[in-house]
Protein backbone atom coordinates (compact mmCIF):
# COMPACT_ATOMS: atom_id res chain seq x y z
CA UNK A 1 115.34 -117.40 -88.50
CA UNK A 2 115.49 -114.84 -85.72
CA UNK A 3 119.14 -114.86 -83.95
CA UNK A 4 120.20 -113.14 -80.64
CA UNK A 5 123.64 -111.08 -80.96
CA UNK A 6 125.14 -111.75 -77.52
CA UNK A 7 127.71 -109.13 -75.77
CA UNK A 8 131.01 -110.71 -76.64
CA UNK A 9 134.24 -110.85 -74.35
CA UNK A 10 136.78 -108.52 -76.21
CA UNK A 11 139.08 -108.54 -73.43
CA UNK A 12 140.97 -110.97 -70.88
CA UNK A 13 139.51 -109.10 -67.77
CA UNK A 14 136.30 -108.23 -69.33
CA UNK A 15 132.81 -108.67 -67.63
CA UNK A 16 130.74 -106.26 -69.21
CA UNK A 17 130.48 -103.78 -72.02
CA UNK A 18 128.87 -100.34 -72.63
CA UNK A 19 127.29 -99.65 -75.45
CA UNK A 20 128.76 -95.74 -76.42
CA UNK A 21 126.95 -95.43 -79.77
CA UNK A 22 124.37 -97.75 -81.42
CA UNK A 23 125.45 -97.46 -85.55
CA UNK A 24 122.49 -99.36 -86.50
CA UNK A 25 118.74 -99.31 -85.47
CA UNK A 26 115.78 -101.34 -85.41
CA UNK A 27 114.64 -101.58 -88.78
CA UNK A 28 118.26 -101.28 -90.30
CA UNK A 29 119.29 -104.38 -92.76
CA UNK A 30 122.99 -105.29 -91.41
CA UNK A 31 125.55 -107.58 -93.50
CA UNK A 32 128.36 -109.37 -91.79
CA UNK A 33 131.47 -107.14 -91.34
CA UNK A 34 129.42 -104.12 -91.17
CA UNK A 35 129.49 -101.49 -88.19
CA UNK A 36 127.00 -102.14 -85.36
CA UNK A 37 128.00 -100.51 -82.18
CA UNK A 38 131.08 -98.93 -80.43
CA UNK A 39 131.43 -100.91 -77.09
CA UNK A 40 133.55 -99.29 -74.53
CA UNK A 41 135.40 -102.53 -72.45
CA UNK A 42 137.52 -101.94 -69.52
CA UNK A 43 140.33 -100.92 -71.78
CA UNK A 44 139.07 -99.17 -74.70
CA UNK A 45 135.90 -98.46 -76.66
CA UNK A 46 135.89 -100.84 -79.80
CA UNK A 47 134.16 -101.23 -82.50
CA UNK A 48 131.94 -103.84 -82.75
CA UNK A 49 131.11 -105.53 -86.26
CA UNK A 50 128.06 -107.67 -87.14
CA UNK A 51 128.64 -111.42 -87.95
CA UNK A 52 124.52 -111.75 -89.10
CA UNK A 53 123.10 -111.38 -91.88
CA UNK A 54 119.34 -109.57 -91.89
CA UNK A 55 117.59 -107.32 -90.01
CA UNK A 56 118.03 -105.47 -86.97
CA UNK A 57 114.85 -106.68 -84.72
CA UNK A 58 115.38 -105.62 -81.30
CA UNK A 59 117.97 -103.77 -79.92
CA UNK A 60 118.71 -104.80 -76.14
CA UNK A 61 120.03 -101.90 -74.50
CA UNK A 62 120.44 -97.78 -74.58
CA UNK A 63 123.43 -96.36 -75.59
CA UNK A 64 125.01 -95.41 -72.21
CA UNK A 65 124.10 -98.86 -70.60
CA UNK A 66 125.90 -101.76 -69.90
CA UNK A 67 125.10 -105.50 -70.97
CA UNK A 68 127.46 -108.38 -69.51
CA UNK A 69 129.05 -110.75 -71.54
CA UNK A 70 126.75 -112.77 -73.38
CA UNK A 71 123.90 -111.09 -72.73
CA UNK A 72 121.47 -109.75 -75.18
CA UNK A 73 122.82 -107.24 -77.33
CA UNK A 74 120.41 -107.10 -80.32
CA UNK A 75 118.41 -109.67 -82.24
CA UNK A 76 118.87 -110.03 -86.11
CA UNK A 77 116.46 -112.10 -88.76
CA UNK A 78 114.40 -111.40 -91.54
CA UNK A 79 112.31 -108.34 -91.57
CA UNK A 80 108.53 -108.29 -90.28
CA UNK A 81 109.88 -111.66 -88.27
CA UNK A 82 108.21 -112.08 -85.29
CA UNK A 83 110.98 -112.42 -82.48
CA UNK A 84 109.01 -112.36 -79.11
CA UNK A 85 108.76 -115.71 -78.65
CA UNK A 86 112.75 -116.02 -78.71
CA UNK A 87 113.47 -113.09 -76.56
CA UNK A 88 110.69 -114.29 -73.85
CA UNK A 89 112.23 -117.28 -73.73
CA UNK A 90 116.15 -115.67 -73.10
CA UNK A 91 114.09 -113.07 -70.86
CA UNK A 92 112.93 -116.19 -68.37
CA UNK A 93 116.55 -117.77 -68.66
CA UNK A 94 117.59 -114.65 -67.22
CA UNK A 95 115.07 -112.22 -65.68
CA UNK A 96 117.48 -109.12 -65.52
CA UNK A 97 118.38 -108.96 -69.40
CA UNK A 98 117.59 -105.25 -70.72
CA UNK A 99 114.42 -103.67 -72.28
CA UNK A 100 114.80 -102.51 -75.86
CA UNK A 101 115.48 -99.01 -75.79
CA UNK A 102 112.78 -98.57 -77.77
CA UNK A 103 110.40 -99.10 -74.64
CA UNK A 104 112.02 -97.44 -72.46
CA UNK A 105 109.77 -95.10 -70.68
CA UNK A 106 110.75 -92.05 -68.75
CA UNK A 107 110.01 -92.01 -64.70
CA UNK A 108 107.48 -89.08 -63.81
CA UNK A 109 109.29 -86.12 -62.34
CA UNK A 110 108.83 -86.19 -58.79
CA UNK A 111 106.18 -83.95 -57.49
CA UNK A 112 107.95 -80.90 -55.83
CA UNK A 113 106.09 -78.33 -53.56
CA UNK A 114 106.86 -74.70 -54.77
CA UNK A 115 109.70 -73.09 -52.03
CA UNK A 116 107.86 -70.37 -49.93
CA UNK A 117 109.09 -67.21 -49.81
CA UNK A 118 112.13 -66.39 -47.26
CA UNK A 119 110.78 -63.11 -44.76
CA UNK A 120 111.82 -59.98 -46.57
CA UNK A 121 115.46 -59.01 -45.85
CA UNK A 122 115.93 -56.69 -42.32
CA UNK A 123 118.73 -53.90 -43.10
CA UNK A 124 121.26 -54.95 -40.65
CA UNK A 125 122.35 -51.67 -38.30
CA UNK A 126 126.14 -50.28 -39.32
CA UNK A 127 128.90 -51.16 -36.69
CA UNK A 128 130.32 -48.85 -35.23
CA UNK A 129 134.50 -48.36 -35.05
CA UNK A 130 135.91 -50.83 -32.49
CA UNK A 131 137.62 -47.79 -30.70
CA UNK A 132 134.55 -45.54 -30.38
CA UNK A 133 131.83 -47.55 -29.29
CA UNK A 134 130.81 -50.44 -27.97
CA UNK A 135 128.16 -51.16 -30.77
CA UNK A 136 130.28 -53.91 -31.94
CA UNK A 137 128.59 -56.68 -29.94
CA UNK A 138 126.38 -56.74 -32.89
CA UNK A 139 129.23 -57.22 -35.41
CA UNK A 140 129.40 -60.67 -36.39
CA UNK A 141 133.23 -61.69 -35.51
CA UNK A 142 134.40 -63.75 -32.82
CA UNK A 143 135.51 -63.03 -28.91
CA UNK A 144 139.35 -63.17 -30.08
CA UNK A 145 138.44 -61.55 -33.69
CA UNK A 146 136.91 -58.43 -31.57
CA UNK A 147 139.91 -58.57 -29.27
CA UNK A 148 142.62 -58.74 -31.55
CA UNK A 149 140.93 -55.73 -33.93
CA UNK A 150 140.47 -53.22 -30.65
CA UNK A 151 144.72 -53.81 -29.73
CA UNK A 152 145.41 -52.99 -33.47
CA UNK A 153 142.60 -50.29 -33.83
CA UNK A 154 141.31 -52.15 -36.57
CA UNK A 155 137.80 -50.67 -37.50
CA UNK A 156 135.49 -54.46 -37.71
CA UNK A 157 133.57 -52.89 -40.88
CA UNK A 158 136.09 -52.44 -43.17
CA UNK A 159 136.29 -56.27 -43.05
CA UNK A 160 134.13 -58.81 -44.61
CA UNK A 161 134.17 -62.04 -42.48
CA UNK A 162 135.61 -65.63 -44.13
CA UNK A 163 134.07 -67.87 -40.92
CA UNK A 164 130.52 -69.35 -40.92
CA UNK A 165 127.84 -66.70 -41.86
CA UNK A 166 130.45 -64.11 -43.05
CA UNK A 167 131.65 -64.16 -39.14
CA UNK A 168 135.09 -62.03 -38.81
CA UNK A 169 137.42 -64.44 -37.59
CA UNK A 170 141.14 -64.35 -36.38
CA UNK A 171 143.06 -65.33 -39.53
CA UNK A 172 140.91 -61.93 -40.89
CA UNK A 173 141.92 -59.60 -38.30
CA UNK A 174 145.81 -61.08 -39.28
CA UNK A 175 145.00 -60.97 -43.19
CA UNK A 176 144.17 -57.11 -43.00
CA UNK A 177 146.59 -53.98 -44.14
CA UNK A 178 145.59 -50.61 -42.98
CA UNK A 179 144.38 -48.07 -46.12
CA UNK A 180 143.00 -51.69 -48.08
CA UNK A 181 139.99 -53.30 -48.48
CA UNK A 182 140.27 -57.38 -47.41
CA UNK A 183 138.77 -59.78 -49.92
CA UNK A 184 138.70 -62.67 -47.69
CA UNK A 185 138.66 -66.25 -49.04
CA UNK A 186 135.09 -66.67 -48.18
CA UNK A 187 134.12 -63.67 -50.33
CA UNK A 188 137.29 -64.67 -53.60
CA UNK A 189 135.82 -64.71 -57.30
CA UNK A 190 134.42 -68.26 -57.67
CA UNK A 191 134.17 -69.15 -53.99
CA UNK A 192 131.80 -71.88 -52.82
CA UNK A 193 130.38 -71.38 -49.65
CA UNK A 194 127.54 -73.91 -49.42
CA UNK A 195 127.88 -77.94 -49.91
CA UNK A 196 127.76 -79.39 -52.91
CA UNK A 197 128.90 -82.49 -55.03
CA UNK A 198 128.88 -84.07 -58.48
CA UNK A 199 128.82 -87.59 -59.10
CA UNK A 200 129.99 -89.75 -62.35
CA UNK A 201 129.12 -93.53 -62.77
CA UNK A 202 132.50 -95.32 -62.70
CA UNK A 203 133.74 -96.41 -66.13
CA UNK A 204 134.14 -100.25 -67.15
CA UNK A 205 137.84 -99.34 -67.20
CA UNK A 206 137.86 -98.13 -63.72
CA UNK A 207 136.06 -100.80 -62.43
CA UNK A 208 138.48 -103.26 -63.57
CA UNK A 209 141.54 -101.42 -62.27
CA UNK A 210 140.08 -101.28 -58.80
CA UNK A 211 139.04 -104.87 -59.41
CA UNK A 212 142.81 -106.13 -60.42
CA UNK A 213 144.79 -103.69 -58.06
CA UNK A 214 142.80 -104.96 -54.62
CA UNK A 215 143.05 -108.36 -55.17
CA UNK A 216 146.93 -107.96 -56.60
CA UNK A 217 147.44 -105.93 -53.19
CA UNK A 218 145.77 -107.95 -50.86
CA UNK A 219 146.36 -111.48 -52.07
CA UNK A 220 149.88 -111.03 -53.30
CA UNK A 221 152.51 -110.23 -50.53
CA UNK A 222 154.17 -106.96 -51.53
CA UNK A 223 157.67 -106.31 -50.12
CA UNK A 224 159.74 -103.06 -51.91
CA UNK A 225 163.19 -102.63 -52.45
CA UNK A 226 164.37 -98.80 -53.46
CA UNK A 227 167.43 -97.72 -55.22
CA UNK A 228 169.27 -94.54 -56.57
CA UNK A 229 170.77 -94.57 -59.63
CA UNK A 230 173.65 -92.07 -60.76
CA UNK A 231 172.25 -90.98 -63.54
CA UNK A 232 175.10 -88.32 -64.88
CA UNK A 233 176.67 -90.88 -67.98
CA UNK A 234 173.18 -92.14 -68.78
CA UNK A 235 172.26 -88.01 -69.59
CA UNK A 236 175.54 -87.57 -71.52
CA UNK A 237 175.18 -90.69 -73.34
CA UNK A 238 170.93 -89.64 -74.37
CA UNK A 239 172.39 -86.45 -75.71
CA UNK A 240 174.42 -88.03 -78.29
CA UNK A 241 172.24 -90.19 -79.05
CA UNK A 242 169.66 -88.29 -80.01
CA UNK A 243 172.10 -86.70 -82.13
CA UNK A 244 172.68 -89.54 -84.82
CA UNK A 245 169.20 -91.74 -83.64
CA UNK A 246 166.13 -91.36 -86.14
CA UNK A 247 163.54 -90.63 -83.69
CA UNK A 248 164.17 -88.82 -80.54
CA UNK A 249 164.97 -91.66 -77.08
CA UNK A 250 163.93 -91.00 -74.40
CA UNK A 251 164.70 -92.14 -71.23
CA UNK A 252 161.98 -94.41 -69.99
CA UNK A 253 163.07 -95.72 -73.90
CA UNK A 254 166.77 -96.76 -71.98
CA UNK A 255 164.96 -98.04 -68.59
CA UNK A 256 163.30 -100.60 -70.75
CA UNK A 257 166.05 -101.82 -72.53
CA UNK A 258 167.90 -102.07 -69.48
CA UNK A 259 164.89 -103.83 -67.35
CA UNK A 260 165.16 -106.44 -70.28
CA UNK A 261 168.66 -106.85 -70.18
CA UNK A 262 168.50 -107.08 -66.58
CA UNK A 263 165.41 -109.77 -66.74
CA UNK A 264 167.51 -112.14 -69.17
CA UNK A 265 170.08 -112.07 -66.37
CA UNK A 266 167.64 -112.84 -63.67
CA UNK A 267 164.71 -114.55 -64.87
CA UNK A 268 163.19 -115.30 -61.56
CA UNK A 269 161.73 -111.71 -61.60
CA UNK A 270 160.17 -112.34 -64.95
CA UNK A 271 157.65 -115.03 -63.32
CA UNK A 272 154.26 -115.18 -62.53
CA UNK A 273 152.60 -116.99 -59.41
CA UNK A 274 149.84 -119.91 -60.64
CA UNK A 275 148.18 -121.03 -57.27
CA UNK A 276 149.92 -124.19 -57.65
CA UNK A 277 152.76 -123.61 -59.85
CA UNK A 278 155.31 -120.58 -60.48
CA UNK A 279 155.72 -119.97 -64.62
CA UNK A 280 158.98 -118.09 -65.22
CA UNK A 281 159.04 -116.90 -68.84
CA UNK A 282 161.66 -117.14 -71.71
CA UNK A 283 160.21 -114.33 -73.10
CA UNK A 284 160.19 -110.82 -72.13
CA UNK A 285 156.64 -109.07 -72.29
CA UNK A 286 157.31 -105.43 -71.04
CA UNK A 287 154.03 -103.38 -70.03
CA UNK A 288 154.48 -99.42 -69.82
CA UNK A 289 151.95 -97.77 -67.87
CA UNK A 290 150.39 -95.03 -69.78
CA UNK A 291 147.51 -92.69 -68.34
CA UNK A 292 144.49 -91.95 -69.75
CA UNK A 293 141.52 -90.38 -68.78
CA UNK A 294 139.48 -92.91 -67.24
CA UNK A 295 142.91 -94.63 -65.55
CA UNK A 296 145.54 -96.70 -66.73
CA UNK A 297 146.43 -98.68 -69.88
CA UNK A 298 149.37 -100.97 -70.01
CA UNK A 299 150.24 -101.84 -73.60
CA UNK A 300 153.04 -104.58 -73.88
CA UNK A 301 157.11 -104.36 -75.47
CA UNK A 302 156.89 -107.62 -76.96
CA UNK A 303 160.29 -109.32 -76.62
CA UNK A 304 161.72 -106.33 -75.49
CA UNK A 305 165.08 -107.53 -74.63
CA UNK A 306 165.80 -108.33 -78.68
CA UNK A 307 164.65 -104.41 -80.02
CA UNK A 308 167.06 -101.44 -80.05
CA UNK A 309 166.41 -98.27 -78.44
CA UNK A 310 164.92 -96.93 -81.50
CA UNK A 311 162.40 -99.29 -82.15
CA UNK A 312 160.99 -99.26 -78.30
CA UNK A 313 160.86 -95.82 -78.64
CA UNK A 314 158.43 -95.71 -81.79
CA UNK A 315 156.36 -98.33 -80.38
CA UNK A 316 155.60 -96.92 -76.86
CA UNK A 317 155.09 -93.79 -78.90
CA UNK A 318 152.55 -95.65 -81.22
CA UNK A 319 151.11 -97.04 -78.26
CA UNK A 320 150.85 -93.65 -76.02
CA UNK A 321 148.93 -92.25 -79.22
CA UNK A 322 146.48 -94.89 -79.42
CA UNK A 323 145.74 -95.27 -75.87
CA UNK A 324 144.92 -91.10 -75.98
CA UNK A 325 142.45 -92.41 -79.00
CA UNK A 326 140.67 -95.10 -77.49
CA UNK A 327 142.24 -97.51 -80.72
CA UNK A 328 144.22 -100.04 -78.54
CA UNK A 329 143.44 -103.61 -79.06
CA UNK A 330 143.50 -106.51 -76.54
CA UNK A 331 146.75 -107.73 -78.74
CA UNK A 332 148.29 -104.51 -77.61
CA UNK A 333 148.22 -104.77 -73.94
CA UNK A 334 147.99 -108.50 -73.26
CA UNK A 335 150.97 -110.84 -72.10
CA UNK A 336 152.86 -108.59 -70.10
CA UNK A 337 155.90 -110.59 -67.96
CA UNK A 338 156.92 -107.05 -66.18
CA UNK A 339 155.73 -103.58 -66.02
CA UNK A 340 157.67 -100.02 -65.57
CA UNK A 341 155.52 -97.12 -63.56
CA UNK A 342 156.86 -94.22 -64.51
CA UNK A 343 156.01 -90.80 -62.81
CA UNK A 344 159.51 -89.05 -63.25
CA UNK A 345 158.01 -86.68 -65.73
CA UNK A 346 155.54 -85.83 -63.60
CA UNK A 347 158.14 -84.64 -60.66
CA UNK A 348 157.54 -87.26 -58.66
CA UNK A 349 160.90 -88.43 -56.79
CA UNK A 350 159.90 -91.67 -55.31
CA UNK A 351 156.78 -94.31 -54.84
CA UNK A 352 155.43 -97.77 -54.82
CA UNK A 353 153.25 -99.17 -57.29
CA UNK A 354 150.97 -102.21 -57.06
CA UNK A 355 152.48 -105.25 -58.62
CA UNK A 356 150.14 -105.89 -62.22
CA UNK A 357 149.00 -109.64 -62.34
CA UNK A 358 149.93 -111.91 -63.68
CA UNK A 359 153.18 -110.40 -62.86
CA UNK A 360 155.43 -111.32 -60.21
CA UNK A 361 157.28 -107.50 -59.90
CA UNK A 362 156.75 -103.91 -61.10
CA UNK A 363 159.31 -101.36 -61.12
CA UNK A 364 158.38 -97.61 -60.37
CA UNK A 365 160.50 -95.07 -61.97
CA UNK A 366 160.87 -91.51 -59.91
CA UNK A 367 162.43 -88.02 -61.90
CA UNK A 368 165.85 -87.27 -62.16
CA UNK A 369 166.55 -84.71 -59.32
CA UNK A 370 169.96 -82.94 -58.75
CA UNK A 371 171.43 -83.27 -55.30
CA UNK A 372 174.92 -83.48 -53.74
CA UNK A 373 177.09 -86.55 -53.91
CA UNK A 374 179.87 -87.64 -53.06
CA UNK A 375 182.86 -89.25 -55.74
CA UNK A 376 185.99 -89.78 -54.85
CA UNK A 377 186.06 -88.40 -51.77
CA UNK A 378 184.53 -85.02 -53.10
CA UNK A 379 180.81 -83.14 -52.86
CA UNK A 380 180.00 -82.25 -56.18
CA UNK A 381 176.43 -82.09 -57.79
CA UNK A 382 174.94 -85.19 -59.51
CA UNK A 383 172.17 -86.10 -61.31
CA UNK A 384 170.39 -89.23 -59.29
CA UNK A 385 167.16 -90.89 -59.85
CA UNK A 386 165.64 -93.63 -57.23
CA UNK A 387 163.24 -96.82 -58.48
CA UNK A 388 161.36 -99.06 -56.06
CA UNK A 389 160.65 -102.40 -57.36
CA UNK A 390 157.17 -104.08 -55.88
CA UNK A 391 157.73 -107.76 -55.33
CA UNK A 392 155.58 -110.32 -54.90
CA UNK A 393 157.41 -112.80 -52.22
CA UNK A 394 155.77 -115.49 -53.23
CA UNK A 395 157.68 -115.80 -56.06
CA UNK A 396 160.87 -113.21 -55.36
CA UNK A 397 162.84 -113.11 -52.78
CA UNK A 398 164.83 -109.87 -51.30
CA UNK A 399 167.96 -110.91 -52.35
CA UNK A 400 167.21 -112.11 -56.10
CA UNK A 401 165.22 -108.67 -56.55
CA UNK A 402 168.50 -106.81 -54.55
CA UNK A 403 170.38 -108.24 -57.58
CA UNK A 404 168.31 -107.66 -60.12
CA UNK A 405 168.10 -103.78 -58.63
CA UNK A 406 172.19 -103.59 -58.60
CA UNK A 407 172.83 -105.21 -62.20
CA UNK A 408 169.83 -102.31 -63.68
CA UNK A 409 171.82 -100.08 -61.65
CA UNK A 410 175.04 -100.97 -63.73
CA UNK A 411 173.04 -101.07 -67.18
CA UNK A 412 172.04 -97.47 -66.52
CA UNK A 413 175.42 -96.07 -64.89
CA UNK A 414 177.33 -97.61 -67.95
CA UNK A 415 175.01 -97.20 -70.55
CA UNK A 416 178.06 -97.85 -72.83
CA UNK A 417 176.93 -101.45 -72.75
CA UNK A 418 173.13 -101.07 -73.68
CA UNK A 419 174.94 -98.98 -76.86
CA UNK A 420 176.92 -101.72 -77.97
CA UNK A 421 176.06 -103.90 -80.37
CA UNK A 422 174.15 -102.12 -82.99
CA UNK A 423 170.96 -101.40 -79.66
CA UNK A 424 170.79 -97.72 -81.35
C-alpha cells in the first residue's frame, strides 16, 4: 500500500527543510536505511535515509525547494501503484503542499520589445585650456571645479571627471599632480557607475538565527557588564603549555575552562528563564560560537567544567571542522546552559552579543591588545583583553553577573589554578 514520506523535524528549532539533492527518483526501488535526499535544516544539510520499503511514486518537491515539517516529501509503494487518490486526498487537507517536480512546468519568458537604437554618438568639441579661453563653459565640471582649476592653471582636459556624467568635480581638481594623467575613481579598473543589485533567497539557517536572535533581544531584557582582564600570566602560562600538551591550546580552549569553573561557583548564571519558572542547571552545557557561511553554529562542551584543557581543545576543533562540512548533528549543538562569542581573532577589541535561548547569559570575548598599565605604581606595557557578558535580568542580576565577571577575572589572571589538578 501506497505511503506518504512526510518532511521530518531533525532539529529543535526546525520548521522547514530544503531539499539540496534528491538521491533517488521516481521509479527508483528504495529499502529502509538507504539514501534518499540531503535536507539542508537551519543548522546543517543532513542526510536523510528512507524508513519504506518499495518504490519511489511521487516525489513532492524540486531540489532547491522547501517543504515544512510534515509535509509531503515523497510517496513510496509498490510499483505501477496507483497513488492519486492518496495524494488528492493530503492535497485537499492542505491546498499549498508541492507539485511533483516532475510537473513542474516552466513560466513563458516574458515578451520583451527589442531596445531601439540610441541617436548616433555627436563628437563632443575639445575644451580649450582654462587659461586661454573661455571655451570651457562647455566642459562638463562644476562652478567651484572651473574655479579652483583657473587659480592653479590646471588645464580641465587633462582630467577625466568622477561626478555624475563624468562631471569634473572639486575632489578632482584636488586629486590632480601636474606632468600626470588622473584616473579618477569614477573611471578605476572595475568601477561601477550605474545601479545594480544581486539578490540570494535567505537560507533555512539564516532564517532561524534572525528568528531566535529578535525574539531573544526583544523579549529578554539585556543589561551588559564589561571587563578587562590582565592577560600577561595567562600568555606565559599558554606557552608552556603548549610545550608538554598533546595538541596545541588555545586560548578560547582556557576561557572555557575558566567560564566553567566560574559557573560551578555561581550557578545562577547557568539558568534559563521558563515563563513561569527559572531552571538553573547542575550541569554545564558550554556552546562556542563558530561561523560558517550561511551564519552561526553553536555546537555544545558537554560538562565542560569536568574536561581538561586538552580535551576541550580537540573537541571544539572536531566541532569547528564539522561545522565547515555541513556534518554537525542536532546532538552536537543542542543543550547549551552558556555560550562564549568570540571575535578576538578577528581584531575585534570589544562588543555585545545577543544572549542564545534558552540561556540566561552569553559572554563575548574581544582580542588581546597591548596598552599601558599601571602595576605597582609604574606604566609599563601589558597585555589586556575586555569581555562583556549579556544578561538576561530576568534571571541575573548586576551584582551576581559582577561576581561571576571578577572570579573569571581571577581564573584567567592566575591561571596557575585552572593548571592544577591534572586540567592539562
Amino acid at each position: 500500500m501506497a505511503e506518504i514520506v512526510r518532511m521530518p523535524k531533525m532539529s529543535d528549532t526546525m520548521t522547514e527543510g530544503v531539499v539540496v539533492k534528491w538521491h533517488k527518483k521516481v521509479g527508483d526501488k528504495v529499502k529502509s536505511g538507504e539514501l534518499v535526499a540531503e535536507v539542508e535544516t537551519d543548522k546543517a544539510t543532513m542526510e536523510y535515509e528512507s524508513y519504506h520499503n518499495g518504490t519511489v511514486l511521487y516525489l513532492g518537491v524540486e531540489e532547491g525547494k522547501s517543504v515544512a515539517i510534515d509535509g509531503i516529501l515523497a510517496i513510496v509503494g509498490k510499483e505501477g501503484e496507483d497513488y492519486k487518490a492518496l495524494l488528492e486526498t493530503e492535497l485537499a487537507k492542505s491546498p499549498a503542499a508541492s507539485k511533483p517536480a516532475e510537473e513542474v512546468k516552466a513560466a513563458p519568458a516574458p515578451k520583451v520589445e527589442a531596445p531601439k537604437p540610441d541617436p548616433a554618438p555627436v563628437a563632443a568639441p575639445v575644451a580649450a585650456p582654462v587659461a586661454s579661453s573661455s571655451s570651457d563653459d562647455r566642459t562638463k565640471a562644476s562652478p567651484l571645479a572651473k574655479r579652483l582649476a583657473t587659480e592653479k592653471g590646471i588645464d580641465l582636459s587633462m582630467l577625466k571627471g568622477s561626478g555624475d556624467h563624468g562631471r569634473i568635480v572639486k575632489r578632482d581638481i584636488e586629486w590632480f599632480k601636474p606632468g600626470t594623467f588622473v584616473q579618477t575613481a569614477a573611471f578605476a579598473p572595475n568601477a561601477v557607475t550605474s545601479e545594480s543589485y544581486s539578490e540570494v533567497a535567505v537560507s533555512q539557517m539564516r532564517k532561524t538565527i534572525a528568528r531566535r536572535l529578535s525574539e531573544s533581544k526583544f523579549t529578554a531584557p539585556h543589561f551588559y557588564l564589561t571587563m578587562d582582564i590582565d592577560m600577561d600570566a595567562l600568555i606565559a602560562a599558554r606557552e608552556s603549555v603548549n610545550q608538554v600538551a598533546s595538541v596545541k591550546i588555545s586560548f578560547n580552549d582556557f576561557i572555557v575552562k575558566a567560564v566553567a569553573s566560574s559557573l560551578r561557583q555561581h550557578p545562577t548564571v547557568n539558568s534559563s528563564w521558563l515563563d513561569d519558572r527559572i531552571r538553573y542547571n547542575n550541569h554545564i552545557n558550554i556552546g562556542v560560537a563558530v561561523a560558517v557561511e550561511d551564519g552561526l553554529l553553536v555546537p555544545v562542551v558537554r560538562y565542560a567544567d569536568s574536561k581538561t584543557l586538552t580535551q576541550i581543545s580537540t573537541e571544539v576543533k572536531g566541532f569547528s571542522q564539522k561545522a565547515k562540512d555541513k556534518k554537525l548533528q542536532p546532538a552536537d549543538w543542542e543543550g547549551n546552559t552558556f555560550t562564549i562569542s568570540n571575535l578576538g581573532m578577528f581584531n575585534i577589541e570589544e562588543f555585545t552579543a545577543i544572549i542564545n535561548p534558552p540561556d540566561a547569559c552569553i559572554l563575548a570575548v574581544g582580542g588581546i591588545k597591548q596598552v599601558p598599565v599601571v602595576k605597582n605604581g609604574i606604566v609599563q606595557p601589558g597585555n589586556v583583553m575586555k569581555v562583556t557578558l549579556s544578561c538576561d535580568h530576568r534571571v541575573v542580576d548586576g551584582v551576581v553577573g559582577s561576581k561571576f565577571l571578577n572570579t573569571l577575572k581571577a581564573l584567567l589572571e592566575n591561571p596557575i589554578v585552572l593548571l592544577g589538578q591534572g586540567n592539562i
